[in-house]
PDB file of N, CA and C in Angstrom:
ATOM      1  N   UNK A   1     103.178-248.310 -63.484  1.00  0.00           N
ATOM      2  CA  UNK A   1     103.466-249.018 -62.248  1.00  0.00           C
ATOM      3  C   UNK A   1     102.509-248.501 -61.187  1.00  0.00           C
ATOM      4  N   UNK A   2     102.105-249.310 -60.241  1.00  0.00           N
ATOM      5  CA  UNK A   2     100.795-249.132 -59.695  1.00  0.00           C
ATOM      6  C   UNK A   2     101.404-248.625 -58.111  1.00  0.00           C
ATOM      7  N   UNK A   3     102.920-248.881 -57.766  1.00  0.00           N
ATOM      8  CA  UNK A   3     102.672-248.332 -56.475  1.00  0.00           C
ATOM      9  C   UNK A   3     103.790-247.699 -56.140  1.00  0.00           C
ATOM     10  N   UNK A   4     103.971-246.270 -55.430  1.00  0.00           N
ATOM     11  CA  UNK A   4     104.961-245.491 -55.715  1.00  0.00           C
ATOM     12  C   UNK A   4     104.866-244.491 -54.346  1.00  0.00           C
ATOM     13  N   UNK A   5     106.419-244.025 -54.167  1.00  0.00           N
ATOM     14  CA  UNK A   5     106.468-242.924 -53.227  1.00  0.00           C
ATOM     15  C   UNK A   5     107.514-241.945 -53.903  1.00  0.00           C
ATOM     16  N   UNK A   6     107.344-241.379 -52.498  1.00  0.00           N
ATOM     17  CA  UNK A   6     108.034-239.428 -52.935  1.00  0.00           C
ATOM     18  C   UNK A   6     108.662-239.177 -52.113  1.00  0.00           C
ATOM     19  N   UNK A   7     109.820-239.091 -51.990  1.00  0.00           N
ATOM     20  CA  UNK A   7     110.769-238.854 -51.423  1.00  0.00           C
ATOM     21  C   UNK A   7     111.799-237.526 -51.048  1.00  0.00           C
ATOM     22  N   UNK A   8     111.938-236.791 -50.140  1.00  0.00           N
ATOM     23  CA  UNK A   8     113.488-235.695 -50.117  1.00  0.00           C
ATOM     24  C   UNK A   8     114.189-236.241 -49.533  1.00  0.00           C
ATOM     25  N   UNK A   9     115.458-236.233 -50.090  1.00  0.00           N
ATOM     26  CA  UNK A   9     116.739-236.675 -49.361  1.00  0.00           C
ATOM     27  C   UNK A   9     117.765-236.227 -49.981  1.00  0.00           C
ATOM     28  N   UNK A  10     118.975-236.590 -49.598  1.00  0.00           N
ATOM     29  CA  UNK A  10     120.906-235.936 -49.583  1.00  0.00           C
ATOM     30  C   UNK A  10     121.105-236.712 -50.551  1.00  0.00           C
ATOM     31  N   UNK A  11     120.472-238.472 -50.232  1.00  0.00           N
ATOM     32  CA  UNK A  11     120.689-239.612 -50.518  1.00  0.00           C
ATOM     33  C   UNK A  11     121.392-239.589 -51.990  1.00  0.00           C
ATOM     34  N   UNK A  12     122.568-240.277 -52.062  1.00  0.00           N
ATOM     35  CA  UNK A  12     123.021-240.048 -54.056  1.00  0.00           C
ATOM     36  C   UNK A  12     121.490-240.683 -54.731  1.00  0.00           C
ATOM     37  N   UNK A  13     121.502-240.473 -56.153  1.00  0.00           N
ATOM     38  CA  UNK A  13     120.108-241.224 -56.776  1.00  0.00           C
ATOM     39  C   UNK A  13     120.901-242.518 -57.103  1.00  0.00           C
ATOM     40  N   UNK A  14     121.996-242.575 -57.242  1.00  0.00           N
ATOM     41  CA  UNK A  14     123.187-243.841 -57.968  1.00  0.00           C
ATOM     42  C   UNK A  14     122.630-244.487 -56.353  1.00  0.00           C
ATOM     43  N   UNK A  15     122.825-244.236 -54.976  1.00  0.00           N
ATOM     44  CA  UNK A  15     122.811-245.757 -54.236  1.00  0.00           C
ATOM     45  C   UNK A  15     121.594-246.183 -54.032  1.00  0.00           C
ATOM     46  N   UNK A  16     120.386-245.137 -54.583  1.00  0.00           N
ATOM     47  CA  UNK A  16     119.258-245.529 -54.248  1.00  0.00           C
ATOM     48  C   UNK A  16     118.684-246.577 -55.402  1.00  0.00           C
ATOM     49  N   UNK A  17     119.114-246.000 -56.731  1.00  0.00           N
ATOM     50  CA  UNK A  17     119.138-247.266 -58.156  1.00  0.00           C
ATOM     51  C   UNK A  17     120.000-248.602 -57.544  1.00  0.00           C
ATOM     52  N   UNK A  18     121.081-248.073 -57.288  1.00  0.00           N
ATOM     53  CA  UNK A  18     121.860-249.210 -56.847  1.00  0.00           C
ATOM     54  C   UNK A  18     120.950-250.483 -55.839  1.00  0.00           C
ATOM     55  N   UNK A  19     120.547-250.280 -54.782  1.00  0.00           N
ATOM     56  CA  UNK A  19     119.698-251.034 -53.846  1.00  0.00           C
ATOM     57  C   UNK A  19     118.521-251.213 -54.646  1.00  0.00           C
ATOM     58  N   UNK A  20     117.626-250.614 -55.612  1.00  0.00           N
ATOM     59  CA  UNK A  20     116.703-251.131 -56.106  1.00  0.00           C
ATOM     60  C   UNK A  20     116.922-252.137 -57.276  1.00  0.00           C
ATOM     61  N   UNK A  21     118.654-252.044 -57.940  1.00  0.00           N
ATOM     62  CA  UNK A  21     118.679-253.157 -58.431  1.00  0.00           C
ATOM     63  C   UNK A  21     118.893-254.132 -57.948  1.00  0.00           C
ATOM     64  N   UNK A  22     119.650-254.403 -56.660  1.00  0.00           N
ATOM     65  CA  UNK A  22     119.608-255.420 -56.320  1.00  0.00           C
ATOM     66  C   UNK A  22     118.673-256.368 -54.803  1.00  0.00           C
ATOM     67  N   UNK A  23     117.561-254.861 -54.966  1.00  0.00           N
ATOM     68  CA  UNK A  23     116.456-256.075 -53.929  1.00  0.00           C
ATOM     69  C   UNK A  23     115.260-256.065 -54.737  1.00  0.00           C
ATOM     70  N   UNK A  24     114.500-255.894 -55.707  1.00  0.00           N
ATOM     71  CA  UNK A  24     113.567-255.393 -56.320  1.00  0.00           C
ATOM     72  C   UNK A  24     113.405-256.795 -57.085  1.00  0.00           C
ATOM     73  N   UNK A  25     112.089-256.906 -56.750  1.00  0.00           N
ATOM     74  CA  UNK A  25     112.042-258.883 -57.202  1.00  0.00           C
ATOM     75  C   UNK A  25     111.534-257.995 -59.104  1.00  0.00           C
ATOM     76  N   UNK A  26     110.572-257.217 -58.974  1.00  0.00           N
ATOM     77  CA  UNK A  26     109.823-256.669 -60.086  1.00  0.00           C
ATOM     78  C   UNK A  26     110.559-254.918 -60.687  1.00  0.00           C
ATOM     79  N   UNK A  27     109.798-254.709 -61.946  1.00  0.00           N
ATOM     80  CA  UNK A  27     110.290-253.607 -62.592  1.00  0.00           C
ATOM     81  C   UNK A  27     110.062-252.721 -61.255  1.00  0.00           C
ATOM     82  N   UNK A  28     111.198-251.569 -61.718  1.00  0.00           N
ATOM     83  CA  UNK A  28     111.079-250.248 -60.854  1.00  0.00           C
ATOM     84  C   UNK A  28     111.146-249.359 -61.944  1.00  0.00           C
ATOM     85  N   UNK A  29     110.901-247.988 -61.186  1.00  0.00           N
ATOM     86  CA  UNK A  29     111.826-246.483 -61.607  1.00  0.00           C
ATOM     87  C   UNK A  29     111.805-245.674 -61.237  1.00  0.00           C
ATOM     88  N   UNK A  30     113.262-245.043 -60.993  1.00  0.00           N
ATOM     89  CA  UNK A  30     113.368-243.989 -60.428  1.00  0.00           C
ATOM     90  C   UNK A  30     113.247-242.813 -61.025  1.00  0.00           C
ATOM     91  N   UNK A  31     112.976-241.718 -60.640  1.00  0.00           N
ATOM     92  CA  UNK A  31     112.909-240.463 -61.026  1.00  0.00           C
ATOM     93  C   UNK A  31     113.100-239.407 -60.111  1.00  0.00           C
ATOM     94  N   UNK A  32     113.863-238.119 -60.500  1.00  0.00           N
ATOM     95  CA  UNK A  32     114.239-236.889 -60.205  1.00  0.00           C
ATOM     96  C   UNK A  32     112.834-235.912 -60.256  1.00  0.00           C
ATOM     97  N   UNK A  33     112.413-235.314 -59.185  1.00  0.00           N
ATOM     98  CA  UNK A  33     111.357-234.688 -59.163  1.00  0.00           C
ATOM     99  C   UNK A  33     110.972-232.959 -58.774  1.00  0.00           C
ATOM    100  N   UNK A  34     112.693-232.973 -58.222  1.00  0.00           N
ATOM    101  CA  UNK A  34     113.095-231.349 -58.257  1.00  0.00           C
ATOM    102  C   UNK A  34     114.745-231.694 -57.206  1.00  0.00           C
ATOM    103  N   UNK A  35     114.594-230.549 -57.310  1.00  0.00           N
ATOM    104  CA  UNK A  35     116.319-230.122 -56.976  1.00  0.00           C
ATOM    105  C   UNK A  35     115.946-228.960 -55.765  1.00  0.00           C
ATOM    106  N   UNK A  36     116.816-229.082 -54.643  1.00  0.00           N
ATOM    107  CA  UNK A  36     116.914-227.748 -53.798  1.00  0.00           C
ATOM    108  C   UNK A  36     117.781-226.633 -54.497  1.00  0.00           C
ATOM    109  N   UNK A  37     117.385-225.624 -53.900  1.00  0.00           N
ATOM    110  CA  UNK A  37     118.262-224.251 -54.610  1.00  0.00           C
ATOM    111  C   UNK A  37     119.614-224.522 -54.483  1.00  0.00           C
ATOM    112  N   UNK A  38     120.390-225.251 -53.207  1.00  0.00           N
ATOM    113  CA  UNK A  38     121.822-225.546 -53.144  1.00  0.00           C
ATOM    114  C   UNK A  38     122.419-226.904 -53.846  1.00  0.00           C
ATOM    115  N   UNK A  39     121.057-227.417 -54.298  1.00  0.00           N
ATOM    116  CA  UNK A  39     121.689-229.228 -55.083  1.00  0.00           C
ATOM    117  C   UNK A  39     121.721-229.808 -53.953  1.00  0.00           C
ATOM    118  N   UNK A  40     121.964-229.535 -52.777  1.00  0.00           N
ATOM    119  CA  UNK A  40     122.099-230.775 -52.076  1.00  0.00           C
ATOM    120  C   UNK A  40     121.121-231.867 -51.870  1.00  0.00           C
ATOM    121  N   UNK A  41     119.772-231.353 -51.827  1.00  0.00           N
ATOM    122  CA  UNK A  41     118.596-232.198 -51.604  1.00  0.00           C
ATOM    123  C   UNK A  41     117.278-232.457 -52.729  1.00  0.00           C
ATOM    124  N   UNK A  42     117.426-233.589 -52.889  1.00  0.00           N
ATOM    125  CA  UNK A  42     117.073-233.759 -54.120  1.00  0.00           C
ATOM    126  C   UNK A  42     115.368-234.552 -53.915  1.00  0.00           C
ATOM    127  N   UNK A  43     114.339-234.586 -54.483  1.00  0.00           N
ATOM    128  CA  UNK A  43     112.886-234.742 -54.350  1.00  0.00           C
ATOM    129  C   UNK A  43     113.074-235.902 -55.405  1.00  0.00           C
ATOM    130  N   UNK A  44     113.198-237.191 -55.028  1.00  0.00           N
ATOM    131  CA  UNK A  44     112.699-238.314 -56.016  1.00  0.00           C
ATOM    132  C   UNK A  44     111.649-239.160 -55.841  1.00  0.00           C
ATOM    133  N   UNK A  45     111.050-239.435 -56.976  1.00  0.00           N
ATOM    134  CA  UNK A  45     109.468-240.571 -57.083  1.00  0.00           C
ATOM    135  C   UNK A  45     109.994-241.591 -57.425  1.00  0.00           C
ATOM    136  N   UNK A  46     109.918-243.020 -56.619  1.00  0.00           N
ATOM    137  CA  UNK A  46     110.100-244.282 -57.297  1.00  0.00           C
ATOM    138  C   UNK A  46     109.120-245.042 -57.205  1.00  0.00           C
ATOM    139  N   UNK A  47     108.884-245.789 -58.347  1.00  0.00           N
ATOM    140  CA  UNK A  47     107.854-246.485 -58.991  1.00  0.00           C
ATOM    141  C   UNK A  47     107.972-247.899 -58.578  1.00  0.00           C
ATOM    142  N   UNK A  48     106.951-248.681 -58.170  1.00  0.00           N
ATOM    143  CA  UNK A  48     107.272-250.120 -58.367  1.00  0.00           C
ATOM    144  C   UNK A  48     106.090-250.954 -58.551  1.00  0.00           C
ATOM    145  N   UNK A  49     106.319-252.117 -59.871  1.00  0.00           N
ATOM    146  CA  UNK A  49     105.429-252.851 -59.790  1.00  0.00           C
ATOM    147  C   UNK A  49     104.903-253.270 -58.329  1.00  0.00           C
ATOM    148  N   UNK A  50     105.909-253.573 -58.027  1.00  0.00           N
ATOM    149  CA  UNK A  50     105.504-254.890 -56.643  1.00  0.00           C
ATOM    150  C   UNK A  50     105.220-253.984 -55.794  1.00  0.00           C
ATOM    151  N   UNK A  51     104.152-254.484 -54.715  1.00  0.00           N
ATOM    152  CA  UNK A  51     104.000-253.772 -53.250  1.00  0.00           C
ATOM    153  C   UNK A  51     104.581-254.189 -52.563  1.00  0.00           C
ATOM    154  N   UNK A  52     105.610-255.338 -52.495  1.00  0.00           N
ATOM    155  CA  UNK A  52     106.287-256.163 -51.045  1.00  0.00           C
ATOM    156  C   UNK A  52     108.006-255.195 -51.935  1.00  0.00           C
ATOM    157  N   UNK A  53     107.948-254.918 -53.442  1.00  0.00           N
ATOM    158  CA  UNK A  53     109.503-254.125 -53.093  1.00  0.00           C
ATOM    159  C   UNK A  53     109.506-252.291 -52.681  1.00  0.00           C
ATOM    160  N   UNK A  54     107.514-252.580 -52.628  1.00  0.00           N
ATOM    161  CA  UNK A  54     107.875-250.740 -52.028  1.00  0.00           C
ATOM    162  C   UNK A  54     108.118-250.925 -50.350  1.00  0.00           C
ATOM    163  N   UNK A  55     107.396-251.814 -50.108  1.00  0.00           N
ATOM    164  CA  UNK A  55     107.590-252.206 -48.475  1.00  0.00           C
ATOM    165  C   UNK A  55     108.819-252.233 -48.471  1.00  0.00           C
ATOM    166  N   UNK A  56     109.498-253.253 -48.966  1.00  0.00           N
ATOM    167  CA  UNK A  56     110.995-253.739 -48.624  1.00  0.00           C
ATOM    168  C   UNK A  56     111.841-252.316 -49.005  1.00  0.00           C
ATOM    169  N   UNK A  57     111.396-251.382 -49.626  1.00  0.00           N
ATOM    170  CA  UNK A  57     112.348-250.166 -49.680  1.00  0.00           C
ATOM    171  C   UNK A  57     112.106-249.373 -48.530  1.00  0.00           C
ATOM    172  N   UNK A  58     110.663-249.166 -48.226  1.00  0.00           N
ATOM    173  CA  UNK A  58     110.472-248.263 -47.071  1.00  0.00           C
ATOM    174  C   UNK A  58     111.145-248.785 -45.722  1.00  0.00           C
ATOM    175  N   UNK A  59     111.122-250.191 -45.613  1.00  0.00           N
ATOM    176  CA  UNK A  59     111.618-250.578 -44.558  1.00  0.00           C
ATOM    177  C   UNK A  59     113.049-250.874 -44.702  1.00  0.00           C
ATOM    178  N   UNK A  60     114.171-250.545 -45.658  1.00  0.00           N
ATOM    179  CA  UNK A  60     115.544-250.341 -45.939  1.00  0.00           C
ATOM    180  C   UNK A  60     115.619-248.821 -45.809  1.00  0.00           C
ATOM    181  N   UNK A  61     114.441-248.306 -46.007  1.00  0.00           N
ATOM    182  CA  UNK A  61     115.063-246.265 -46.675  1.00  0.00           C
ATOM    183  C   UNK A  61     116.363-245.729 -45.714  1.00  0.00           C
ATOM    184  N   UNK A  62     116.306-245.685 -44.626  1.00  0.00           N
ATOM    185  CA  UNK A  62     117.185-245.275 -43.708  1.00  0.00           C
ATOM    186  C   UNK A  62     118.828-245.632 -43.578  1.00  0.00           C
ATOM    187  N   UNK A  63     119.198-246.795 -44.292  1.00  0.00           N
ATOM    188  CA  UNK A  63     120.364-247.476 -44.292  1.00  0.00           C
ATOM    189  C   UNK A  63     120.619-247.406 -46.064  1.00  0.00           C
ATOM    190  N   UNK A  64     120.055-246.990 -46.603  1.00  0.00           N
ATOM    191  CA  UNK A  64     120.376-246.924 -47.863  1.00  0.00           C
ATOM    192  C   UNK A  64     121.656-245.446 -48.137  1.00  0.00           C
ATOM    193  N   UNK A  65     122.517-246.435 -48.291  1.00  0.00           N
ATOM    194  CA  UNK A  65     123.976-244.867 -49.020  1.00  0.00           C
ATOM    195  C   UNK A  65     124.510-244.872 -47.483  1.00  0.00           C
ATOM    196  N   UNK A  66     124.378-245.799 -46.482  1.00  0.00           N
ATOM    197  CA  UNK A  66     124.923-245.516 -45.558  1.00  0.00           C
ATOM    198  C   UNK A  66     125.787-246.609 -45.091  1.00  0.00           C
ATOM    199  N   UNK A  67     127.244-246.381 -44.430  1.00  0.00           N
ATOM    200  CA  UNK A  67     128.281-247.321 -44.267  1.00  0.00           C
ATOM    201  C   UNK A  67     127.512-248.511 -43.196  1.00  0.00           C
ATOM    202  N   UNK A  68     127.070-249.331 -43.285  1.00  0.00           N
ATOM    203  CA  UNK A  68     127.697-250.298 -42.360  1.00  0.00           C
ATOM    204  C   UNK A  68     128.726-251.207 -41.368  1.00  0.00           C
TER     205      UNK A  68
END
């Protein structure tokens, strides 16, 4: 997959799969890329064919796992 970011966050990896299954026109994947010493903060790489669903994630990242 040709276009991808790197991420730290609290964020669960379940709501971040979750939102990429359901806005992601093309293949994704997520991946675990390290762990903080306490678990709480977790370093993930997600992959995506498409460049308009890495846009459309970067421009969701902030509201993702969060109540509305």
């Amino acid at each position: 997959m040709s276009h991808a970011v790197r991420i730290t966050t609290s964020i669960a990896i379940s709501a971040v799969e979750a939102w990429c299954e359901s806005n992601c026109k093309a293949p994704f994947d997520v991946r675990i890329a390290g762990l903080s010493d306490d678990l709480r903060r977790k370093t993930i790489e997600l992959y995506f064919e498409s460049a308009e669903d890495l846009t459309a994630f970067k421009d969701s990242y902030k509201t993702i796992g969060r109540a509305h």
